[in-house]
PDB file of N, CA and C in Angstrom:
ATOM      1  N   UNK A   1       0.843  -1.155   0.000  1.00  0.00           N
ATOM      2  CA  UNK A   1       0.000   0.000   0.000  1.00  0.00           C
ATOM      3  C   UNK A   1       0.898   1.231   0.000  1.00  0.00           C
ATOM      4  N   UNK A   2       0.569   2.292  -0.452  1.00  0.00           N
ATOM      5  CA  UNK A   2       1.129   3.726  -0.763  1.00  0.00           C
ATOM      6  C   UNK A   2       0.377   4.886  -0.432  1.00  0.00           C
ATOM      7  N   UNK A   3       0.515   5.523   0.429  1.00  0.00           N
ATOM      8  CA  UNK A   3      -0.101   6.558   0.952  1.00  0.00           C
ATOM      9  C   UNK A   3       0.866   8.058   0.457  1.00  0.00           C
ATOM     10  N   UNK A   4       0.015   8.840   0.045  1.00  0.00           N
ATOM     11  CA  UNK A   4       1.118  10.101  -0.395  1.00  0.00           C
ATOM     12  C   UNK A   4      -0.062  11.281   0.241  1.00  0.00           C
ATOM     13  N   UNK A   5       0.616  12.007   0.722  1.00  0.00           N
ATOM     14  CA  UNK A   5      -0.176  13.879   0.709  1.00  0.00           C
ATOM     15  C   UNK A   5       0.268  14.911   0.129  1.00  0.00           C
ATOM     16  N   UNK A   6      -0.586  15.614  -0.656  1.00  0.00           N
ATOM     17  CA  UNK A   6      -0.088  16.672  -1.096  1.00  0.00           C
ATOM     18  C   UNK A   6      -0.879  17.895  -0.146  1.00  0.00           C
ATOM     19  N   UNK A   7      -0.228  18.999  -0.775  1.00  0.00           N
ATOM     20  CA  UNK A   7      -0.695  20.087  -0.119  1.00  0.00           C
ATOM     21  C   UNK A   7      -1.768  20.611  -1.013  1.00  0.00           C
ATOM     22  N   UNK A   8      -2.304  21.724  -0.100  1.00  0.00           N
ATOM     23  CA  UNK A   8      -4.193  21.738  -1.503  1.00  0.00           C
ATOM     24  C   UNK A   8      -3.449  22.799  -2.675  1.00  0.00           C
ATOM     25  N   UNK A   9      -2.276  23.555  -2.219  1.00  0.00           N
ATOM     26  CA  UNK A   9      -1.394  24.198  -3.244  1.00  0.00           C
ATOM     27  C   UNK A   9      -1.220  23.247  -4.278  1.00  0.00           C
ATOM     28  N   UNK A  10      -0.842  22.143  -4.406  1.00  0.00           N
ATOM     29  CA  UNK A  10       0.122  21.518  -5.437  1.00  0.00           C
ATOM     30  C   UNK A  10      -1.219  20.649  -5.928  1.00  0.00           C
ATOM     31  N   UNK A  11      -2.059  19.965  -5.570  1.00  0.00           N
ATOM     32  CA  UNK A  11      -3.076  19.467  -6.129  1.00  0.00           C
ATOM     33  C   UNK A  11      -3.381  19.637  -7.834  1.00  0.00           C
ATOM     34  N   UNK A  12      -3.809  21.044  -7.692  1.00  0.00           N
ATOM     35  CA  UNK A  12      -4.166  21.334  -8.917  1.00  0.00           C
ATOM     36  C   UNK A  12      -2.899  21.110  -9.995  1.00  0.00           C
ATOM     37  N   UNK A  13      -2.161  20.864  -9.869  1.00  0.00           N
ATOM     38  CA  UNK A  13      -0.652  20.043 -10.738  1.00  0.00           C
ATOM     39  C   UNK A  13      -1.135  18.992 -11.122  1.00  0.00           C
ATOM     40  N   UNK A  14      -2.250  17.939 -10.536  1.00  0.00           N
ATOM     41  CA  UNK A  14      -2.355  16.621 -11.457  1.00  0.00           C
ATOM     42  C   UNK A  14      -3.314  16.228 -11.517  1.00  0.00           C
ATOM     43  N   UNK A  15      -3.947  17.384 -10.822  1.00  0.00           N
ATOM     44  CA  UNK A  15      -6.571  17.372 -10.940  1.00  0.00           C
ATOM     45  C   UNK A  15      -6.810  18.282 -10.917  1.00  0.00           C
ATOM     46  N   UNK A  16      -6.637  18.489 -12.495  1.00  0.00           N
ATOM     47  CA  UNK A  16      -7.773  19.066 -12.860  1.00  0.00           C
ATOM     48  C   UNK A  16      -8.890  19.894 -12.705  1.00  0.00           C
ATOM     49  N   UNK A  17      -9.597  18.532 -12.101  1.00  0.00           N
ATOM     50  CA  UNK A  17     -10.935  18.139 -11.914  1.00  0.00           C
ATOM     51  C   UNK A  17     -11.194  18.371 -10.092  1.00  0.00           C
ATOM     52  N   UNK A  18      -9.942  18.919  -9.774  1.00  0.00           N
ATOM     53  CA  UNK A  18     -10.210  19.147  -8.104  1.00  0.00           C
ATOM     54  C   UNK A  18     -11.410  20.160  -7.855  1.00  0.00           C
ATOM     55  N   UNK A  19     -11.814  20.441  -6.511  1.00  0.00           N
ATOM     56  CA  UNK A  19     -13.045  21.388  -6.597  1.00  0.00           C
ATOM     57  C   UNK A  19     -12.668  22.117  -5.600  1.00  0.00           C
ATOM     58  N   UNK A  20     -11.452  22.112  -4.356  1.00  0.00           N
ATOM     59  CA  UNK A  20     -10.794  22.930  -3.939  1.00  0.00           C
ATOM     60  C   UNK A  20     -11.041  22.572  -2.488  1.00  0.00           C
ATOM     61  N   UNK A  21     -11.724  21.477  -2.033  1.00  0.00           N
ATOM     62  CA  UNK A  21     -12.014  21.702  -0.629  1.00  0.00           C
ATOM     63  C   UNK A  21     -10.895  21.082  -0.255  1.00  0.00           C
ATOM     64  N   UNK A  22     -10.858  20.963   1.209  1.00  0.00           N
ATOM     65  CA  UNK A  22     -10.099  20.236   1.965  1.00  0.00           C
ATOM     66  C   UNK A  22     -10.874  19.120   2.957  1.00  0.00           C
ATOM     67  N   UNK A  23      -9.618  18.476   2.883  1.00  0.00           N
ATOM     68  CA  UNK A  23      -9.807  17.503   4.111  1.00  0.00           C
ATOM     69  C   UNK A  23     -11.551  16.684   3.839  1.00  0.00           C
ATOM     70  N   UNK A  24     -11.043  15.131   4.564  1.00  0.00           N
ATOM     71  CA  UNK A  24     -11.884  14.412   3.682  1.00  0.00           C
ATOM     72  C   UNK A  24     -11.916  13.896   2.405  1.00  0.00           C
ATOM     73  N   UNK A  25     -11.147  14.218   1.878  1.00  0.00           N
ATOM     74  CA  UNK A  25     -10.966  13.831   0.220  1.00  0.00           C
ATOM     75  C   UNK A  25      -9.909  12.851   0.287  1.00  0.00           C
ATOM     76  N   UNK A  26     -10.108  11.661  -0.495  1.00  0.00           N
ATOM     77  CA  UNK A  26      -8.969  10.893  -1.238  1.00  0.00           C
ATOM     78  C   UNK A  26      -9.152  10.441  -2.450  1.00  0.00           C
ATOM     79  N   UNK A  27      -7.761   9.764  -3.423  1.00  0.00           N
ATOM     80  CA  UNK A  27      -7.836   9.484  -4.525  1.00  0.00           C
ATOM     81  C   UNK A  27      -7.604   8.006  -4.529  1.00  0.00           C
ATOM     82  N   UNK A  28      -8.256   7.136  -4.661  1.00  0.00           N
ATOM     83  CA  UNK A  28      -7.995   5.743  -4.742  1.00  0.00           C
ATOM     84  C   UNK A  28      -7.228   5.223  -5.863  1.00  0.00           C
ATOM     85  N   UNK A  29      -6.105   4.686  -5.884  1.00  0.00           N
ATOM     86  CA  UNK A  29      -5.446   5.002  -6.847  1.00  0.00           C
ATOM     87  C   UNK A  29      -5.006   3.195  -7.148  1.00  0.00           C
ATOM     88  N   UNK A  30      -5.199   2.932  -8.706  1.00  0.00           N
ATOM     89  CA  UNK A  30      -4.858   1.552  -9.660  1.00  0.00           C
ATOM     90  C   UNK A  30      -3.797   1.663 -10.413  1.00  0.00           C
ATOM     91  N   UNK A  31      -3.122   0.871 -10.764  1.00  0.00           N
ATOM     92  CA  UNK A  31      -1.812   1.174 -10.875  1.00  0.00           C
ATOM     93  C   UNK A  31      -2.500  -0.272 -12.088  1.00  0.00           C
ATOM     94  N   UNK A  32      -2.449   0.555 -13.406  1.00  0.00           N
ATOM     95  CA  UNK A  32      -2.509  -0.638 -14.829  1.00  0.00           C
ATOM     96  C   UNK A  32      -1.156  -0.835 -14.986  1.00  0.00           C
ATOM     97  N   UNK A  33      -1.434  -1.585 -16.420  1.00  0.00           N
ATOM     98  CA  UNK A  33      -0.201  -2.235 -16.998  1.00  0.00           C
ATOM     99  C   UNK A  33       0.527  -1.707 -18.178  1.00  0.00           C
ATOM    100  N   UNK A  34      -0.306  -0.829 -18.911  1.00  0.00           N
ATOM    101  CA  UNK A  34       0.522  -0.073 -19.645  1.00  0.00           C
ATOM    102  C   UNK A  34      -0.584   1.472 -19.837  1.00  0.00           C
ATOM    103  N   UNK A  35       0.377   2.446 -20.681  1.00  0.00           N
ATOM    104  CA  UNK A  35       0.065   3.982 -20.885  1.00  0.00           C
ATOM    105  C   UNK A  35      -0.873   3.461 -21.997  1.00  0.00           C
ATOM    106  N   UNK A  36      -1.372   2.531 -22.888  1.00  0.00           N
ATOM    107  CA  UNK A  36      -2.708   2.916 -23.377  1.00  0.00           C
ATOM    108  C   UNK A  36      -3.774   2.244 -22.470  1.00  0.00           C
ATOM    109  N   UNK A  37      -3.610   1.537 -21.697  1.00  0.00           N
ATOM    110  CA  UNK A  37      -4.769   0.504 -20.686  1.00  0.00           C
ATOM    111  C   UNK A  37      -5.063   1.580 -19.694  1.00  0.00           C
ATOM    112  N   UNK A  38      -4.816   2.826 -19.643  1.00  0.00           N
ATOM    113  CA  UNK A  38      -5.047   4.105 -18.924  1.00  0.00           C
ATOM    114  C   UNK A  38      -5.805   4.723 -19.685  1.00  0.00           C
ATOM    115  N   UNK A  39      -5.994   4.938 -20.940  1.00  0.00           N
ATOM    116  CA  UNK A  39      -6.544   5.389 -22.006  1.00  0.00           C
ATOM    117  C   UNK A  39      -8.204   4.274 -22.391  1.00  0.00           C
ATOM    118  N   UNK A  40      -7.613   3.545 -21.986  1.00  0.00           N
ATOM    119  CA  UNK A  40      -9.006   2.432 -22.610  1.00  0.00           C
ATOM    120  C   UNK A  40     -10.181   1.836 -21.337  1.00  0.00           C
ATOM    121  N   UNK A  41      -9.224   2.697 -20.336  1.00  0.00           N
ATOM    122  CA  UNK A  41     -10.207   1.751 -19.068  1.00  0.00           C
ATOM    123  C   UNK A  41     -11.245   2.624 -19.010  1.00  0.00           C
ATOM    124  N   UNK A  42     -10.354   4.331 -18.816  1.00  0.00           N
ATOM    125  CA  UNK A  42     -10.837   5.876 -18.695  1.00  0.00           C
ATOM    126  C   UNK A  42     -12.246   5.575 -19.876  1.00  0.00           C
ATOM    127  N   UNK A  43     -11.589   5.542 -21.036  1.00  0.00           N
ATOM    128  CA  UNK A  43     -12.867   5.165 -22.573  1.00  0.00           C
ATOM    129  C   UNK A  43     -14.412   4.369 -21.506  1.00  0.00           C
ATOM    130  N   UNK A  44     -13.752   3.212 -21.518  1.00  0.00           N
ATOM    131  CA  UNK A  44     -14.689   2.007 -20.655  1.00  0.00           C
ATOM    132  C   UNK A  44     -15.757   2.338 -19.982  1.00  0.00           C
ATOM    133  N   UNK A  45     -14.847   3.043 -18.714  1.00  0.00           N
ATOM    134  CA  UNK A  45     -15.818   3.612 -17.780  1.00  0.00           C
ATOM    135  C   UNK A  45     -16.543   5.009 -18.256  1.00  0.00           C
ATOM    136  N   UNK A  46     -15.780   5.463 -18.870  1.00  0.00           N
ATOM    137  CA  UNK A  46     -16.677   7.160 -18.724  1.00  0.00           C
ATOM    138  C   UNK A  46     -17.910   6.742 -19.976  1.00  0.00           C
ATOM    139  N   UNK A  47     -17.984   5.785 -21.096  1.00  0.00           N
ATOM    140  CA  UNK A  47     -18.441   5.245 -21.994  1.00  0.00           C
ATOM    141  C   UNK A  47     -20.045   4.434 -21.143  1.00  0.00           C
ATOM    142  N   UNK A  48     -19.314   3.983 -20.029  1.00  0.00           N
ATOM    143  CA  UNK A  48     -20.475   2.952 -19.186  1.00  0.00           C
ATOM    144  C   UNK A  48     -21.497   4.443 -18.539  1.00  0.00           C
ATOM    145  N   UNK A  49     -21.189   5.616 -18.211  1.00  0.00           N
ATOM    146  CA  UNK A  49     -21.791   6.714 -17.749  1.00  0.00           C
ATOM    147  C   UNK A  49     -21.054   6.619 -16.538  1.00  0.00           C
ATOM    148  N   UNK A  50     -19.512   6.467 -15.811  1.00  0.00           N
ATOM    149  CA  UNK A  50     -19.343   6.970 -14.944  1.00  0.00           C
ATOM    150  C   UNK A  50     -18.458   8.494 -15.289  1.00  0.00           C
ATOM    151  N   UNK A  51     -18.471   9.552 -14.302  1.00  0.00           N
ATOM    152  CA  UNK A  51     -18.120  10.465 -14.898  1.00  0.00           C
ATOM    153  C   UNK A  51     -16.729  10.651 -14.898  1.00  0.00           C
ATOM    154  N   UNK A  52     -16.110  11.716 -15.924  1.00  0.00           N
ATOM    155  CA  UNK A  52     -14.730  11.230 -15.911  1.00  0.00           C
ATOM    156  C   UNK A  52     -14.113  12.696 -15.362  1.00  0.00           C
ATOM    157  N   UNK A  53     -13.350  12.350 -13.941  1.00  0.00           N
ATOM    158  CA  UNK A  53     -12.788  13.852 -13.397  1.00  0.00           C
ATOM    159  C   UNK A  53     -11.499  14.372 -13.926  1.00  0.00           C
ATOM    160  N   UNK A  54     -10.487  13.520 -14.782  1.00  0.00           N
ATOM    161  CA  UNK A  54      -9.400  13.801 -15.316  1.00  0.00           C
ATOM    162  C   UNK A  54      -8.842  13.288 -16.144  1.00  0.00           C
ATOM    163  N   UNK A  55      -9.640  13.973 -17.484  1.00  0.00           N
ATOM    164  CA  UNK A  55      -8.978  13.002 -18.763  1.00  0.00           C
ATOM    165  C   UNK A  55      -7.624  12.472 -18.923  1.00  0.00           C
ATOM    166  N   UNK A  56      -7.141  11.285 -19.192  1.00  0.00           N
ATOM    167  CA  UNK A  56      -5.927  10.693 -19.538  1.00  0.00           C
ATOM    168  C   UNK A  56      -5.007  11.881 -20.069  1.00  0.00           C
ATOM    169  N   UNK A  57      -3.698  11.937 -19.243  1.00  0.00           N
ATOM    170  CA  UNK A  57      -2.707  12.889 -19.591  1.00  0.00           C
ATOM    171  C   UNK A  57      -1.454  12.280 -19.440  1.00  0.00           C
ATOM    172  N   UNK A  58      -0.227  12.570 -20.071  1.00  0.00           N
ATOM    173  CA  UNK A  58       0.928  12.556 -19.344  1.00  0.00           C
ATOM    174  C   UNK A  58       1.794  13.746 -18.216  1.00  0.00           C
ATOM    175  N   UNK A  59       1.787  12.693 -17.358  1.00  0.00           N
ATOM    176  CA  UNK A  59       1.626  13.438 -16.150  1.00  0.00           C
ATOM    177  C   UNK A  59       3.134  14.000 -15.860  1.00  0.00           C
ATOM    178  N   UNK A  60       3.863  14.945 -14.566  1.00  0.00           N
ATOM    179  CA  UNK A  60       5.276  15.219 -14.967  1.00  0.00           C
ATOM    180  C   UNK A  60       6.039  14.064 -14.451  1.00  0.00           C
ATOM    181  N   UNK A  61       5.731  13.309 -13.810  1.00  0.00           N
ATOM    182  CA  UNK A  61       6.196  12.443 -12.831  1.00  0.00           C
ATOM    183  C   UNK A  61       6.142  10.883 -14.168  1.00  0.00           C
ATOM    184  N   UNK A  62       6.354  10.956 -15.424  1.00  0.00           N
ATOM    185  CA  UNK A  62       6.542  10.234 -16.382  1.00  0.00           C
ATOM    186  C   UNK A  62       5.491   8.780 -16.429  1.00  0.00           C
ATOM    187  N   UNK A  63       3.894   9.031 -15.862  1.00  0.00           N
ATOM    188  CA  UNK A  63       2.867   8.109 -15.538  1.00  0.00           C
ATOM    189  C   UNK A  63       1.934   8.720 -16.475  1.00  0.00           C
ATOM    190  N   UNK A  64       1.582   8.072 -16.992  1.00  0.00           N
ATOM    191  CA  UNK A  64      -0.347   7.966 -17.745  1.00  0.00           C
ATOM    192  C   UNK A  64      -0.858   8.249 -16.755  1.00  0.00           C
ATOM    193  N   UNK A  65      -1.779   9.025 -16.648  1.00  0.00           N
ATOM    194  CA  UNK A  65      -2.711   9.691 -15.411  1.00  0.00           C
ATOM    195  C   UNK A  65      -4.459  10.053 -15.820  1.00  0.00           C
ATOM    196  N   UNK A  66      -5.334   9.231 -14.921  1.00  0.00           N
ATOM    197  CA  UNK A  66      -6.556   9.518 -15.254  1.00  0.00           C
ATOM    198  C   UNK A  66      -7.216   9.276 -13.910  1.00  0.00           C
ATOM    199  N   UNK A  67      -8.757  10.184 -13.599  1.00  0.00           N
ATOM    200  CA  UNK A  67      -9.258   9.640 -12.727  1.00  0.00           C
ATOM    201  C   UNK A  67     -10.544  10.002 -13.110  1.00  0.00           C
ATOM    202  N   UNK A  68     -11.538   8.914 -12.621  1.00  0.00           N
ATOM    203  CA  UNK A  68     -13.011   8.871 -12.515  1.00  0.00           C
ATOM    204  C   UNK A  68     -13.640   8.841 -11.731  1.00  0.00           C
ATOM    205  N   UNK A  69     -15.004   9.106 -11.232  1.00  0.00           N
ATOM    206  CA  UNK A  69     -15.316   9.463 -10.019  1.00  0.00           C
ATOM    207  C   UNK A  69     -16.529   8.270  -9.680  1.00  0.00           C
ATOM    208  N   UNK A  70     -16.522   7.833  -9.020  1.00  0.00           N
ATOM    209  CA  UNK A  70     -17.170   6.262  -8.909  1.00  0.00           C
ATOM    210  C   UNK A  70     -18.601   7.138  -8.752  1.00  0.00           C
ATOM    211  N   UNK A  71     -20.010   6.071  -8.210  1.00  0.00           N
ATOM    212  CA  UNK A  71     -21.039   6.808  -8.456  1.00  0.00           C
ATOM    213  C   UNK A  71     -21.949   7.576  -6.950  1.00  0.00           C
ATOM    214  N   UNK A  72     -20.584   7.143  -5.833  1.00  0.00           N
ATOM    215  CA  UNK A  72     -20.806   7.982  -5.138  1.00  0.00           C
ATOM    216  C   UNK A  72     -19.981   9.386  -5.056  1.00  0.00           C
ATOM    217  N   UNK A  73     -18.958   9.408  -5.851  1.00  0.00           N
ATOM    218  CA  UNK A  73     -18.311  10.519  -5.889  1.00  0.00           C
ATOM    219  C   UNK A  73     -17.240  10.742  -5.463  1.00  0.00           C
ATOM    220  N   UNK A  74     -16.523   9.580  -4.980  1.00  0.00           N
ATOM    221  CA  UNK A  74     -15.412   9.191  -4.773  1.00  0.00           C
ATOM    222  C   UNK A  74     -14.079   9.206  -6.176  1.00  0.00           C
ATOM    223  N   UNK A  75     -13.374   9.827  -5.909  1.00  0.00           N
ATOM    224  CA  UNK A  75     -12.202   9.767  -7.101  1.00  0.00           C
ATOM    225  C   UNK A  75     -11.520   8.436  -7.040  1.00  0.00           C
ATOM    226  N   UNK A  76     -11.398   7.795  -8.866  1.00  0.00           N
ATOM    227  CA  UNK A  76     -10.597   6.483  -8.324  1.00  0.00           C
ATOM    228  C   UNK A  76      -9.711   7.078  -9.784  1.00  0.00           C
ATOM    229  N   UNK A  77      -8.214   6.877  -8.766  1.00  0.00           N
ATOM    230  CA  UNK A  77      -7.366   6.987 -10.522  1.00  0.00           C
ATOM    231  C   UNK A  77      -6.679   5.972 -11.320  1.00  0.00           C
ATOM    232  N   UNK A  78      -6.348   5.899 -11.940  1.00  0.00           N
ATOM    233  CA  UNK A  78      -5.644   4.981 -13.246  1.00  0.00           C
ATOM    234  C   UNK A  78      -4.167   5.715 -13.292  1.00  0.00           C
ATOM    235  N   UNK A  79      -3.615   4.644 -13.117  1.00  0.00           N
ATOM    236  CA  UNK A  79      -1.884   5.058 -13.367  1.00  0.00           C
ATOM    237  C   UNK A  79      -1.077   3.844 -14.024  1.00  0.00           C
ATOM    238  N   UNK A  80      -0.574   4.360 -15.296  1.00  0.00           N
ATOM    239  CA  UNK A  80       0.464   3.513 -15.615  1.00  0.00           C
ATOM    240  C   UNK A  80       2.001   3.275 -15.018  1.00  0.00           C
ATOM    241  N   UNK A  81       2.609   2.533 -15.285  1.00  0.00           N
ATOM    242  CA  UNK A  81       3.666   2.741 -14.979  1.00  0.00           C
ATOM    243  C   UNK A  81       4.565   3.540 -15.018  1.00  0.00           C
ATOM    244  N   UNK A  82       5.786   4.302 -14.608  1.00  0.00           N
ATOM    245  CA  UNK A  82       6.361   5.674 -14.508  1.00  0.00           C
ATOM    246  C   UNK A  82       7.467   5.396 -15.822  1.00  0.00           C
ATOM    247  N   UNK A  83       7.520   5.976 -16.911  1.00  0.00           N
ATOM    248  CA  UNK A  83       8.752   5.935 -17.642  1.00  0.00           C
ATOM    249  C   UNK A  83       9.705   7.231 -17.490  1.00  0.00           C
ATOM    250  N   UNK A  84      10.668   7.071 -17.140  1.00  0.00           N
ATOM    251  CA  UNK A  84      11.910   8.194 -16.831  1.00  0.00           C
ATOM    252  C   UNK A  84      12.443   8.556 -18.280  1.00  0.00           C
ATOM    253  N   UNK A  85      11.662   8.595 -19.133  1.00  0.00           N
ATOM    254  CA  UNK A  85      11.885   9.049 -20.102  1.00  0.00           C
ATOM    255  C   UNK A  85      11.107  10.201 -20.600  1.00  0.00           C
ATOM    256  N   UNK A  86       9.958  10.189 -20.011  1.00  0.00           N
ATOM    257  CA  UNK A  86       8.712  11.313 -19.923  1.00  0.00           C
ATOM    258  C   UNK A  86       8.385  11.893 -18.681  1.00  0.00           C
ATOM    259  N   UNK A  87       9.565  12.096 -17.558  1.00  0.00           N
ATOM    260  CA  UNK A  87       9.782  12.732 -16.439  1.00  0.00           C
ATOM    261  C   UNK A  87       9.842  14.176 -17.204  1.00  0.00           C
ATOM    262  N   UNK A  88       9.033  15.062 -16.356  1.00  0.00           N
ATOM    263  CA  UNK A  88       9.960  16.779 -16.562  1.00  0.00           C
ATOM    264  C   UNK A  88       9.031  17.453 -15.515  1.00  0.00           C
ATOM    265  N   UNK A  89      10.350  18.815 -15.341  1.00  0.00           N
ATOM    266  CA  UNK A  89      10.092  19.363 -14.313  1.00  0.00           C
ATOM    267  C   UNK A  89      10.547  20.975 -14.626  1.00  0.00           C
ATOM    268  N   UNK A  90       9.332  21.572 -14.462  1.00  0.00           N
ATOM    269  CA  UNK A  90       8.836  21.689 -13.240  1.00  0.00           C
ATOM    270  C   UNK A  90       7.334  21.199 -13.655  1.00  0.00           C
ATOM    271  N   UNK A  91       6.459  21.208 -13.031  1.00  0.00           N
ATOM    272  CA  UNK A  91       5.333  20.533 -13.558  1.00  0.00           C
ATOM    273  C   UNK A  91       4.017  21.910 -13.710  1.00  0.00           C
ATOM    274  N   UNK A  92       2.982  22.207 -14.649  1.00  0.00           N
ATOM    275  CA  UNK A  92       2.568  23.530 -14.862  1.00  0.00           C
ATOM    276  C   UNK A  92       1.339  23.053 -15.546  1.00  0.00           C
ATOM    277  N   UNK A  93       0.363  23.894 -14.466  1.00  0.00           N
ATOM    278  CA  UNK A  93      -1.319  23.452 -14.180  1.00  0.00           C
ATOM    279  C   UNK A  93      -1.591  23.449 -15.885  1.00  0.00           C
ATOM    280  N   UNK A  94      -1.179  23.909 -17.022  1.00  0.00           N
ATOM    281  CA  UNK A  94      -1.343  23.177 -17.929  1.00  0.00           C
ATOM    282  C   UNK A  94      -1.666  22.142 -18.516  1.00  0.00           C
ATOM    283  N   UNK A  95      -0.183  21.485 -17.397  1.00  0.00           N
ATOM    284  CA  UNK A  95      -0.080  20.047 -18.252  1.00  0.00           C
ATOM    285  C   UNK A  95      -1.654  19.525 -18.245  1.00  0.00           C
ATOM    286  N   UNK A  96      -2.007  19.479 -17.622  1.00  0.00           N
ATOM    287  CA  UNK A  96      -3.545  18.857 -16.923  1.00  0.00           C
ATOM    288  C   UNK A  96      -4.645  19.367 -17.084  1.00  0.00           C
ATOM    289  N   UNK A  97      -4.463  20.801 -17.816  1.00  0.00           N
ATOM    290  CA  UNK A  97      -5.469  21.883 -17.791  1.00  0.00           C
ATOM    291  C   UNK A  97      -5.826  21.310 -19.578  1.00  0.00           C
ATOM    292  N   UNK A  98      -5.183  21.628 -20.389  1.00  0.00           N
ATOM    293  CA  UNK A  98      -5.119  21.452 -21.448  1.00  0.00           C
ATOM    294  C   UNK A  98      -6.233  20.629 -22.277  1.00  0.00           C
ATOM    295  N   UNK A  99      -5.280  18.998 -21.641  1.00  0.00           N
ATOM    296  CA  UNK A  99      -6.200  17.966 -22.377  1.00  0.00           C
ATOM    297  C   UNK A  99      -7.174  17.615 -21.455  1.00  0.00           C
ATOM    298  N   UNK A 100      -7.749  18.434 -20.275  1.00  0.00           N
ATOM    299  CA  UNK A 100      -9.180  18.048 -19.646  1.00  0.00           C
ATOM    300  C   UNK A 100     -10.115  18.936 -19.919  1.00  0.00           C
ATOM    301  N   UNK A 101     -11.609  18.114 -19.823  1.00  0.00           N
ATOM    302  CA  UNK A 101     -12.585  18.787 -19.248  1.00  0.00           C
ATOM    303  C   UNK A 101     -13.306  18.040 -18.667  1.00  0.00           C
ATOM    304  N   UNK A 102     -14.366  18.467 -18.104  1.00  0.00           N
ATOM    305  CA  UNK A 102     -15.409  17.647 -17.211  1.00  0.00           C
ATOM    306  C   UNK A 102     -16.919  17.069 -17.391  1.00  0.00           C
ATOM    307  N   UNK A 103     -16.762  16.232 -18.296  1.00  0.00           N
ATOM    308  CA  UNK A 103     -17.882  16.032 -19.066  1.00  0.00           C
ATOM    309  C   UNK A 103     -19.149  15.094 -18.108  1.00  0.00           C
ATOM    310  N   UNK A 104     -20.163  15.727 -18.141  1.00  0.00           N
ATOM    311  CA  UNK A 104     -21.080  15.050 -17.399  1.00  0.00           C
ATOM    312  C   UNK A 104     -22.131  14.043 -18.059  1.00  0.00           C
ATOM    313  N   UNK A 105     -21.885  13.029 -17.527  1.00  0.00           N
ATOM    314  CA  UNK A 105     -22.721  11.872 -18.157  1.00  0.00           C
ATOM    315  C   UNK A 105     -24.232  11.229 -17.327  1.00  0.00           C
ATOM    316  N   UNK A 106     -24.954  11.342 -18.601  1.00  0.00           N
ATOM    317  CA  UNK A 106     -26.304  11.576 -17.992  1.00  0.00           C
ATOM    318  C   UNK A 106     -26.484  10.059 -18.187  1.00  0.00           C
ATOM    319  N   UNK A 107     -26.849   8.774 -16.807  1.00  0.00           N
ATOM    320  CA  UNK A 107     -27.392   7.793 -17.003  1.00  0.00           C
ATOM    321  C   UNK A 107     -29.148   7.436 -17.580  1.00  0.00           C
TER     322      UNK A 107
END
């Protein structure tokens, strides 16, 4: 198991899809098998009507990065494995800003 905290400063570096509160919040986090099975699960689910809080990106920390929000509203994310080849730094609410939005799916 892996437990990490960020500060509510740095958050918005890899969600997006954050809404700014504090405390109480976590990201349940899956760790796939490769950078398109991050891409196809994200498809899967947001496709089934769950909603999707952070479209598939490359993240700075060199991981496929996505998260969806289960249907109580809980964030669960998708992470590929880290390639140190797509590490960079410094990391800039861009990266994440860019290729998201928050599309709401009506069951």
């Amino acid at each position: 198991m892996l437990i990490e905290w960020d500060s509510v400063e740095f958050v918005p570096q890899w969600d997006s899809g954050w809404n700014g509160t504090t405390g109480g919040s976590a990201v349940l986090g899956f760790s796939v098998p490769t950078r398109e099975a991050v891409d196809q699960i994200y498809t899967e689910l947001t496709s089934a009507g769950y909603e999707g809080h952070q479209q598939p990106y490359d993240a700075f920390w060199g991981a496929r990065y996505a998260i969806v929000d289960d249907p109580d509203g809980n964030s669960v994310a998708l992470m590929s494995p880290e390639d140190p080849e797509r590490k960079f730094w410094p990391p800039t609410q861009t990266a994440a800003r860019v290729l998201t939005s928050r599309p709401t799916h009506v069951a």
